[in-house]
PDB file of N, CA and C in Angstrom:
ATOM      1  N   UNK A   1      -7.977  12.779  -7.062  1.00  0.00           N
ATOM      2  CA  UNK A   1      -8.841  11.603  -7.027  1.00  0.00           C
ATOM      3  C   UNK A   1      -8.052  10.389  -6.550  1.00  0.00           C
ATOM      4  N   UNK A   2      -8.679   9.621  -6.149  1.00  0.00           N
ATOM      5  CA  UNK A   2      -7.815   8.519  -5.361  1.00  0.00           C
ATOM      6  C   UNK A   2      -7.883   7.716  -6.317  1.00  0.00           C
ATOM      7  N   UNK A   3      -6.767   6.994  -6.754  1.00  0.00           N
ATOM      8  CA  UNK A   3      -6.883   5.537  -7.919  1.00  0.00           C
ATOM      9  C   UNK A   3      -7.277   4.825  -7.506  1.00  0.00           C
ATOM     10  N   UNK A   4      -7.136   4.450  -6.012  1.00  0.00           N
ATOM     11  CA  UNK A   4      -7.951   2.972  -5.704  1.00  0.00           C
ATOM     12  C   UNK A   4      -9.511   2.539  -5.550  1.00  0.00           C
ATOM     13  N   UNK A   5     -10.081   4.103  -6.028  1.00  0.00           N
ATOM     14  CA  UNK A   5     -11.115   4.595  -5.269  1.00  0.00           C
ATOM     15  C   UNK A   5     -12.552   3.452  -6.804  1.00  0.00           C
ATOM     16  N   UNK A   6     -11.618   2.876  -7.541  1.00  0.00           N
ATOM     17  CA  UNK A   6     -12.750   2.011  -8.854  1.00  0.00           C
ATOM     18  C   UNK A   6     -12.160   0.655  -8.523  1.00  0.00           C
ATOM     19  N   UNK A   7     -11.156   0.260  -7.595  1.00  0.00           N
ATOM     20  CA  UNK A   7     -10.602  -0.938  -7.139  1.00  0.00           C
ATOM     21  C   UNK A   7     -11.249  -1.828  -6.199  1.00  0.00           C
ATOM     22  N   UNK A   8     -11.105  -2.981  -6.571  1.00  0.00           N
ATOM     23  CA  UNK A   8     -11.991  -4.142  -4.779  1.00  0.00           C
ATOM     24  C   UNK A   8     -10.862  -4.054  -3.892  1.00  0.00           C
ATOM     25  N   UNK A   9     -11.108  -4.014  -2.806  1.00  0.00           N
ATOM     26  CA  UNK A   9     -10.373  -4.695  -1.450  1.00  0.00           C
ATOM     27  C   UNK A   9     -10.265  -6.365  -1.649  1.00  0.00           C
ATOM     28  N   UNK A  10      -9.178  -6.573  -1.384  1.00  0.00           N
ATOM     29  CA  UNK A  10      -8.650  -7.860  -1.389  1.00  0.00           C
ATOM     30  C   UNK A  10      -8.842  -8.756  -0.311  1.00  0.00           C
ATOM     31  N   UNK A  11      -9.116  -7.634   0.873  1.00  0.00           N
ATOM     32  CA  UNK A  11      -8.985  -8.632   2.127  1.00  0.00           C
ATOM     33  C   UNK A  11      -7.882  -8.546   3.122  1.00  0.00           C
ATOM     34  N   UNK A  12      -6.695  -8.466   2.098  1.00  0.00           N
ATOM     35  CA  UNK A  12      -4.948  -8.755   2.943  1.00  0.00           C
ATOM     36  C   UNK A  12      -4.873  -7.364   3.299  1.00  0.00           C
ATOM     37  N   UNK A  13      -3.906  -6.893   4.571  1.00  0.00           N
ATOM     38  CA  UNK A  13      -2.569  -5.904   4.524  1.00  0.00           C
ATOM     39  C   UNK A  13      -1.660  -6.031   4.538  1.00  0.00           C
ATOM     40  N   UNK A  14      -1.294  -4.961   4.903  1.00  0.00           N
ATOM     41  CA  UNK A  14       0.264  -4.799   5.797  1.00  0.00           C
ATOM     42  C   UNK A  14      -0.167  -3.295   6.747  1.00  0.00           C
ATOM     43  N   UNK A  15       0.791  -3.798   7.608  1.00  0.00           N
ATOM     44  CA  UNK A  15       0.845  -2.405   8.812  1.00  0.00           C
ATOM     45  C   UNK A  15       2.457  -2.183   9.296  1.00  0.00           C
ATOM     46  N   UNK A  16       2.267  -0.912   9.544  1.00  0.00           N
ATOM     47  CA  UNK A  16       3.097  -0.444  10.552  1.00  0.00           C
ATOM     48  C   UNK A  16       3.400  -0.600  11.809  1.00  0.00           C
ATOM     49  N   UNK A  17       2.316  -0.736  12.323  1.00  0.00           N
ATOM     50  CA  UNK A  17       2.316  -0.608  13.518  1.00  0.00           C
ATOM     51  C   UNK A  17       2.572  -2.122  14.280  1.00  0.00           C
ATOM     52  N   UNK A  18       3.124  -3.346  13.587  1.00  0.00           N
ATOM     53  CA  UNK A  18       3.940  -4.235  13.748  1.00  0.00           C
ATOM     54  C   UNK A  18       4.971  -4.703  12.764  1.00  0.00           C
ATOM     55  N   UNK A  19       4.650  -4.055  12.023  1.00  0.00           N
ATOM     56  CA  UNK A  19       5.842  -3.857  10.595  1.00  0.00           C
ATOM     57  C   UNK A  19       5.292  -5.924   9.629  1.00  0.00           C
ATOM     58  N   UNK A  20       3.985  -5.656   9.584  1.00  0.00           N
ATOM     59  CA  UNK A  20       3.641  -7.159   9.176  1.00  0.00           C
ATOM     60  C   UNK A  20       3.233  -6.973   7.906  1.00  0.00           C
ATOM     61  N   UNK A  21       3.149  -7.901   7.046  1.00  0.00           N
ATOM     62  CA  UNK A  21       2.631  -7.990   5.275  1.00  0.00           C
ATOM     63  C   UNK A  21       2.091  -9.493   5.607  1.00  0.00           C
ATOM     64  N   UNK A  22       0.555  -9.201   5.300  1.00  0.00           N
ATOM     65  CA  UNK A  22      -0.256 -10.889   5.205  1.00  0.00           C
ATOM     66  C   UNK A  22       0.511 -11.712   4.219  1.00  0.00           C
ATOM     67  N   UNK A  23       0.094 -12.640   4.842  1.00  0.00           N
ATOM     68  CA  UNK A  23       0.877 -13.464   3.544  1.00  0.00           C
ATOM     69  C   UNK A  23      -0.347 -13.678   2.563  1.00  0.00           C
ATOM     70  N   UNK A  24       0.221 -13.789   0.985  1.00  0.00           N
ATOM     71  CA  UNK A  24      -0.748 -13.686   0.362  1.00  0.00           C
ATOM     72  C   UNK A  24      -1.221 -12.396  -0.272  1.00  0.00           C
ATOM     73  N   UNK A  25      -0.738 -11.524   0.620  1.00  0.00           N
ATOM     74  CA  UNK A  25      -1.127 -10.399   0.070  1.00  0.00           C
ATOM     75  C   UNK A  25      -0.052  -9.771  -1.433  1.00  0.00           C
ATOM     76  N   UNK A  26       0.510 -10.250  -1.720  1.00  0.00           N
ATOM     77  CA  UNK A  26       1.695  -9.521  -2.786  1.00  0.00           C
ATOM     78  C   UNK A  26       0.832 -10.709  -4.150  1.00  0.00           C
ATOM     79  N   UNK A  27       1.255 -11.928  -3.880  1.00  0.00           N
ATOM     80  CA  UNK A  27       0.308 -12.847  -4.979  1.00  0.00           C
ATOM     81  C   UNK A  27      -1.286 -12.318  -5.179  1.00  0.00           C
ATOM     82  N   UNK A  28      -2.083 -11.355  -3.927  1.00  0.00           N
ATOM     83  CA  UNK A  28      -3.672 -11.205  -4.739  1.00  0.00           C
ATOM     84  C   UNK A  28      -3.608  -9.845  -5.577  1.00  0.00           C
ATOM     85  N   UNK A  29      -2.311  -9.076  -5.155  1.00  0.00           N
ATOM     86  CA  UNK A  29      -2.347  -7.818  -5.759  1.00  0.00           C
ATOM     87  C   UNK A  29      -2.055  -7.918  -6.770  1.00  0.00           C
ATOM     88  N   UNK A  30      -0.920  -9.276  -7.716  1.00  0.00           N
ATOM     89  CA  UNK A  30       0.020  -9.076  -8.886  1.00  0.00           C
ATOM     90  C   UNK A  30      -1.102 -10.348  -9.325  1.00  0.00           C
ATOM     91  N   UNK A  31      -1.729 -10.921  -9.080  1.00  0.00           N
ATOM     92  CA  UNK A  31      -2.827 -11.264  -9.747  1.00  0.00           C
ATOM     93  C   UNK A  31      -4.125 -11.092 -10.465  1.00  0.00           C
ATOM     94  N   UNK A  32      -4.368  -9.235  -9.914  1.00  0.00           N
ATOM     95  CA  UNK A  32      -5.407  -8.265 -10.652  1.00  0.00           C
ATOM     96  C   UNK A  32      -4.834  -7.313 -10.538  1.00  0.00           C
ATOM     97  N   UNK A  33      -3.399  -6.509 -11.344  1.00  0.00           N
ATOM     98  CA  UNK A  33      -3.273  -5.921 -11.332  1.00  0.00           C
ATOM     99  C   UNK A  33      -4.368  -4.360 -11.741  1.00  0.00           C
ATOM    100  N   UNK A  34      -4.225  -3.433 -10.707  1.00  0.00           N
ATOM    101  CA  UNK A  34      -4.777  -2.514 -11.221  1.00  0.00           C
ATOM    102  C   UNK A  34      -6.580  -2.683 -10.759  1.00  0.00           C
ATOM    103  N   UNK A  35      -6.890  -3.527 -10.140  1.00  0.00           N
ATOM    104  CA  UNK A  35      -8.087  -4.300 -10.082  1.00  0.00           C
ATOM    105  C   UNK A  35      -8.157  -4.106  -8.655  1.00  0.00           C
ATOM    106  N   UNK A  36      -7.155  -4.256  -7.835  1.00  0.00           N
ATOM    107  CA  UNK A  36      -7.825  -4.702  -6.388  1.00  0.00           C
ATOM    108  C   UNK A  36      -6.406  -4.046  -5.114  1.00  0.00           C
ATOM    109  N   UNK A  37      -7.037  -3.852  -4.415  1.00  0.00           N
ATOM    110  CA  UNK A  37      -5.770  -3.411  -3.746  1.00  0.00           C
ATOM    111  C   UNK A  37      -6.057  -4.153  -1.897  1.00  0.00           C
ATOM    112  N   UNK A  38      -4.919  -3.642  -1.268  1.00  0.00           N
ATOM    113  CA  UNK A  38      -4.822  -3.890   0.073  1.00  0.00           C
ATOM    114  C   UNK A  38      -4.537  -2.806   1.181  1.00  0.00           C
ATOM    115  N   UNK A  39      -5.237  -2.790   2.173  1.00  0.00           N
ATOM    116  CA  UNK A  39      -4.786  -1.613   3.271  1.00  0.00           C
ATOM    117  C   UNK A  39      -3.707  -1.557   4.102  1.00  0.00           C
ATOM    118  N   UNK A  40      -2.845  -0.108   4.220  1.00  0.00           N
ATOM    119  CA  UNK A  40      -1.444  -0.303   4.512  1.00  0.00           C
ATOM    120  C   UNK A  40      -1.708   1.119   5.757  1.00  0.00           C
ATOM    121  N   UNK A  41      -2.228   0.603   7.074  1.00  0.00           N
ATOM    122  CA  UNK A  41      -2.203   1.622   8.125  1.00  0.00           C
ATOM    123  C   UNK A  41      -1.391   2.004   8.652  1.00  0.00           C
ATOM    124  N   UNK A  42      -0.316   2.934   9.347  1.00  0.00           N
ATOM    125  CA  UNK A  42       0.448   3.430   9.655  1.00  0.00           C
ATOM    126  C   UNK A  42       0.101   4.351  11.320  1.00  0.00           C
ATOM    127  N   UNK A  43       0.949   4.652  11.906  1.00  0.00           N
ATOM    128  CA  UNK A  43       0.672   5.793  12.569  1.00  0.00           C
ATOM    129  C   UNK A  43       0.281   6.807  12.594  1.00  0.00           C
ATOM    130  N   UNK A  44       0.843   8.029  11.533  1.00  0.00           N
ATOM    131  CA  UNK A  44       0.558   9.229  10.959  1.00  0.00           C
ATOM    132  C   UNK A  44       0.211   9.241   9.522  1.00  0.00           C
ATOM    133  N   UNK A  45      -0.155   8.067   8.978  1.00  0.00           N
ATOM    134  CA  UNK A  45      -0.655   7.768   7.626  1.00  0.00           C
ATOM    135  C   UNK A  45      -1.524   6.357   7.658  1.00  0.00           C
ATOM    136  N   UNK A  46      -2.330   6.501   6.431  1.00  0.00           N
ATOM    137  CA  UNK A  46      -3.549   5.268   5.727  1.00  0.00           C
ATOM    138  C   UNK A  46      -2.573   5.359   4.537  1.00  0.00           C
ATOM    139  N   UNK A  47      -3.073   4.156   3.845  1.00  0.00           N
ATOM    140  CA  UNK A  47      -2.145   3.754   2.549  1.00  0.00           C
ATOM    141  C   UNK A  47      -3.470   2.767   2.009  1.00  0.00           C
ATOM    142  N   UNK A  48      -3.532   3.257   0.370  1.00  0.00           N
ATOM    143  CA  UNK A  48      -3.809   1.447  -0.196  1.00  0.00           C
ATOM    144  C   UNK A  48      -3.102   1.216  -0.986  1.00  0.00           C
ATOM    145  N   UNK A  49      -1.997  -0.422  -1.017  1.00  0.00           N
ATOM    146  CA  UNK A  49      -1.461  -0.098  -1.739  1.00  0.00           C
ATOM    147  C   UNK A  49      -2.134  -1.646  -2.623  1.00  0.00           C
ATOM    148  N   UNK A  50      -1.172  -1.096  -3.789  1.00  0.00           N
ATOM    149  CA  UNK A  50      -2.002  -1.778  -5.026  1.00  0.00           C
ATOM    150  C   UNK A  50      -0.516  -2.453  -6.204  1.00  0.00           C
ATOM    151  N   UNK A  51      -0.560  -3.213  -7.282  1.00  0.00           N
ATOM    152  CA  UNK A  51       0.021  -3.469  -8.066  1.00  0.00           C
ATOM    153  C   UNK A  51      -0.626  -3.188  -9.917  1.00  0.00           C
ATOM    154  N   UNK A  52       0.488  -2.473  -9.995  1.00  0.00           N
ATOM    155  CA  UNK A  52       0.304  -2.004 -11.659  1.00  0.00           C
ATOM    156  C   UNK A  52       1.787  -1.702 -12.152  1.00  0.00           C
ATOM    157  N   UNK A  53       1.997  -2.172 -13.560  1.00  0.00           N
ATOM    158  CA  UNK A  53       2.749  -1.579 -14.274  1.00  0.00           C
ATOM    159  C   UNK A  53       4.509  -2.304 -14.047  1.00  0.00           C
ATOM    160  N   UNK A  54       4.259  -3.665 -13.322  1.00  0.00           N
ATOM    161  CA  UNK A  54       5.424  -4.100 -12.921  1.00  0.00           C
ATOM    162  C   UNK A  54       5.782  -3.891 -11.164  1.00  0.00           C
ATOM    163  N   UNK A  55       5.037  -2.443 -10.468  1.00  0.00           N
ATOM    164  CA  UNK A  55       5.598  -2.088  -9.320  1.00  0.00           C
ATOM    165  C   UNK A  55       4.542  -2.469  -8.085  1.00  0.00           C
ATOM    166  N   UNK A  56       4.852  -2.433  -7.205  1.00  0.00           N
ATOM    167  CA  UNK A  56       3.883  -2.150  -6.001  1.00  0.00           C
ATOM    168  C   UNK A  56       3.798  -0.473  -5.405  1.00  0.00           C
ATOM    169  N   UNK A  57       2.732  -0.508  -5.404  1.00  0.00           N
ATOM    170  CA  UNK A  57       2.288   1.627  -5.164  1.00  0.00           C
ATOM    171  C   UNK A  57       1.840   1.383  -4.297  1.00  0.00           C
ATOM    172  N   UNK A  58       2.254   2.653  -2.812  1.00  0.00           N
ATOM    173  CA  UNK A  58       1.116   2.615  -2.120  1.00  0.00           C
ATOM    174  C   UNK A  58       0.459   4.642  -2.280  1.00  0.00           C
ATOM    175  N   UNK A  59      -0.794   4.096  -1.992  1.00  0.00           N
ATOM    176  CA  UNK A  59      -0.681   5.675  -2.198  1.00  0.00           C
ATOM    177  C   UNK A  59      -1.799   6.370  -1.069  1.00  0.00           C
ATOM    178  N   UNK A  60      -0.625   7.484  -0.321  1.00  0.00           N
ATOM    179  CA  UNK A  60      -0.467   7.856   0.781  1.00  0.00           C
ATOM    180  C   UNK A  60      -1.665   8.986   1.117  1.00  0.00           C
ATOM    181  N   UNK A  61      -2.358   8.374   1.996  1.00  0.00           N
ATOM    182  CA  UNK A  61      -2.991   9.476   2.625  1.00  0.00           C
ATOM    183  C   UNK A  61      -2.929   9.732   4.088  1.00  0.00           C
ATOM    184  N   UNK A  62      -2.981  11.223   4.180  1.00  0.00           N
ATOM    185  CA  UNK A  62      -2.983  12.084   5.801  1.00  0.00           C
ATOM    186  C   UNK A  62      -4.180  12.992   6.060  1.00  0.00           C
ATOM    187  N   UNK A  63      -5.000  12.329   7.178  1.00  0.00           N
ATOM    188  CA  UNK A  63      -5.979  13.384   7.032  1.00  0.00           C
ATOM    189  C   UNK A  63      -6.772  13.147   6.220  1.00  0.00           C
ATOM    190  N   UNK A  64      -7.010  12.062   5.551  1.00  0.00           N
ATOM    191  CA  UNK A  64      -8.062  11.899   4.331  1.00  0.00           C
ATOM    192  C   UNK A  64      -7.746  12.415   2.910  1.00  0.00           C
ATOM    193  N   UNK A  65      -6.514  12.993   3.087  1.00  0.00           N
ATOM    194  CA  UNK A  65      -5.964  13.915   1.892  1.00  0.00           C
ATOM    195  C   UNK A  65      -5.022  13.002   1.370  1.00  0.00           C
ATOM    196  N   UNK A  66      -5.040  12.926   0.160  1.00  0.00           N
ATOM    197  CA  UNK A  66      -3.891  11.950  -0.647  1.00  0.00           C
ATOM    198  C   UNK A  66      -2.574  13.263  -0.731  1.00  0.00           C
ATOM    199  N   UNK A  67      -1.742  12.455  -0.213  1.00  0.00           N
ATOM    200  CA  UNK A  67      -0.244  13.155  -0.274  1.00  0.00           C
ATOM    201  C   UNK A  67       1.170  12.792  -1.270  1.00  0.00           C
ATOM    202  N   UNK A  68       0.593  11.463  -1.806  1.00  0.00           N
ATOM    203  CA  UNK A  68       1.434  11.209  -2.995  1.00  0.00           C
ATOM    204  C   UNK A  68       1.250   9.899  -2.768  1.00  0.00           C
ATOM    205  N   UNK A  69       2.082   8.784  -3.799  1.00  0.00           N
ATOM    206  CA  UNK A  69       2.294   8.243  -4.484  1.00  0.00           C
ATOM    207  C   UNK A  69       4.080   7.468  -4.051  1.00  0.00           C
ATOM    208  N   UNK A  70       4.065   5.864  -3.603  1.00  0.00           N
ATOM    209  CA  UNK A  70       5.867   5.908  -3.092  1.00  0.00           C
ATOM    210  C   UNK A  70       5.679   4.163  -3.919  1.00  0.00           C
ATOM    211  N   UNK A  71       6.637   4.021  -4.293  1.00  0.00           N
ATOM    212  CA  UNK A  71       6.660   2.638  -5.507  1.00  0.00           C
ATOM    213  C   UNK A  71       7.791   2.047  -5.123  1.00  0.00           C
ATOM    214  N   UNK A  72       7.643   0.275  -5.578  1.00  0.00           N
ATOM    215  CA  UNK A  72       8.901  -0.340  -4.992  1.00  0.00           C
ATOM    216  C   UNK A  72       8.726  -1.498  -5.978  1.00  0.00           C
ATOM    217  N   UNK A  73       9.557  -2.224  -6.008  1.00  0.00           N
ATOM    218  CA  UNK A  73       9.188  -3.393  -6.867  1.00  0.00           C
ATOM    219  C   UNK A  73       8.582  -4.651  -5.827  1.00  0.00           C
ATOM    220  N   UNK A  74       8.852  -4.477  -4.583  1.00  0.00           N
ATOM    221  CA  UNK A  74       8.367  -5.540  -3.630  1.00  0.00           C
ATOM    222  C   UNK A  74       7.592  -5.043  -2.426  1.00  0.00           C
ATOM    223  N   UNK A  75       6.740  -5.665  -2.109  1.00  0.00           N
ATOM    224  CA  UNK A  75       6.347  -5.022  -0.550  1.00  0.00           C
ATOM    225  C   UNK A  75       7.041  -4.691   0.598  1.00  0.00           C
ATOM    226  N   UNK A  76       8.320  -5.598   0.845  1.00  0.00           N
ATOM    227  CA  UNK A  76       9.100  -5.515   1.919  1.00  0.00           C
ATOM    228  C   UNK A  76       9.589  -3.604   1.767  1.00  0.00           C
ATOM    229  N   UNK A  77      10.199  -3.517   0.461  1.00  0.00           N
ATOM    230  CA  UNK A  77      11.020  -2.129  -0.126  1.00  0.00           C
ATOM    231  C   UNK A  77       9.412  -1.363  -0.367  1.00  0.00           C
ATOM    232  N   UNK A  78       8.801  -1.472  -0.334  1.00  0.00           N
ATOM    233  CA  UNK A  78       7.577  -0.287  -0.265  1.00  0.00           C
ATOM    234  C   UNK A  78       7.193  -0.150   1.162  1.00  0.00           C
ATOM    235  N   UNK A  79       7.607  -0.487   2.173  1.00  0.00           N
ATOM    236  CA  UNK A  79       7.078  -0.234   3.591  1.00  0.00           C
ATOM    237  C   UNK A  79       8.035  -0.181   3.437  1.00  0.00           C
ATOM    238  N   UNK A  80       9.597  -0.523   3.275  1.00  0.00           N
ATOM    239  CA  UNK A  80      10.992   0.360   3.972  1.00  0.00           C
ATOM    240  C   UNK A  80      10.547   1.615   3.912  1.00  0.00           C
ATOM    241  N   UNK A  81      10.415   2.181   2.303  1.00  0.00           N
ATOM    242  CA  UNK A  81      10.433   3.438   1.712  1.00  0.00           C
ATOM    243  C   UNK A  81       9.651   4.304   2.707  1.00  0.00           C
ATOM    244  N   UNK A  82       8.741   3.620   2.550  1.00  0.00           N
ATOM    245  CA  UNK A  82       6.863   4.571   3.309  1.00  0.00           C
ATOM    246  C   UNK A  82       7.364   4.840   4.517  1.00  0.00           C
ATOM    247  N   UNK A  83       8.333   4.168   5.221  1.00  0.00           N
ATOM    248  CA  UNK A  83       8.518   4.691   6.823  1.00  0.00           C
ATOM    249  C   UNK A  83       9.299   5.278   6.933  1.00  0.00           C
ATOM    250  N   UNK A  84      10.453   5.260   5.773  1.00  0.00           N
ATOM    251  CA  UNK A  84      11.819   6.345   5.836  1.00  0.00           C
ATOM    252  C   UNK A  84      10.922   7.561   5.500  1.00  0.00           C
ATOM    253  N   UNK A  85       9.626   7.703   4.983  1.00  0.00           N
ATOM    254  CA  UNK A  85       9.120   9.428   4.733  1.00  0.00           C
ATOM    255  C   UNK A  85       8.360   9.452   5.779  1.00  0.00           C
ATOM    256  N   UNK A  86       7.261   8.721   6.096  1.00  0.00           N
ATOM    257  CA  UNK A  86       6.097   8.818   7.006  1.00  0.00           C
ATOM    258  C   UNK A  86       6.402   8.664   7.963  1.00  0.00           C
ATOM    259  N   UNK A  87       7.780   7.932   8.672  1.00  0.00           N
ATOM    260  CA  UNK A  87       7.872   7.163   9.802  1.00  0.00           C
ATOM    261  C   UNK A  87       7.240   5.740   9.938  1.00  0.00           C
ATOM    262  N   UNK A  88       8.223   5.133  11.029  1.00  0.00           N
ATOM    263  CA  UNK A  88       8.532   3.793  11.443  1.00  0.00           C
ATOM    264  C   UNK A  88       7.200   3.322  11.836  1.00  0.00           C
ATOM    265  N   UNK A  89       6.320   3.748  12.499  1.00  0.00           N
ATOM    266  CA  UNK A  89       5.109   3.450  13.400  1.00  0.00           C
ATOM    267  C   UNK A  89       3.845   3.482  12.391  1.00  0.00           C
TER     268      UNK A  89
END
């Protein structure tokens, strides 16, 4: 089941495919935690990622299929992470 899937859209992202994070977007996520998330598109992956529990999650889908779960304490280090597995693009 997807966690984000009882969550609002916020509005903000981040992408890959210029390596950008809205601004704004890290303050609407750690402001409802668990509540609302943001879209994180990639090349060979979709992401929403979200804030709970202290961390930023994004959680990874391919194919429409959720493939896991990659956590960071900041957005910058949660898109490092996501592209050292998924790739750069």
């Amino acid at each position: 089941m997807d966690k984000t899937e009882q969550m609002e859209y916020c509005g903000l992202n981040m992408t890959n495919c210029d390596h950008t994070i809205d601004d704004g977007l890290a303050e609407a996520l750690m402001t409802k935690p668990g509540e609302v998330y943001g879209k994180y598109p990639g090349w060979d992956f979709y992401a929403h990622v979200y804030y709970l529990d202290d961390k930023f999650h994004a959680e990874i889908m391919v194919y429409h299929c959720v493939k896991g779960i990659v956590s960071s304490e900041s957005l910058e280090g949660l898109m490092e992470s996501v592209s050292n597995i998924y790739g750069q693009d």
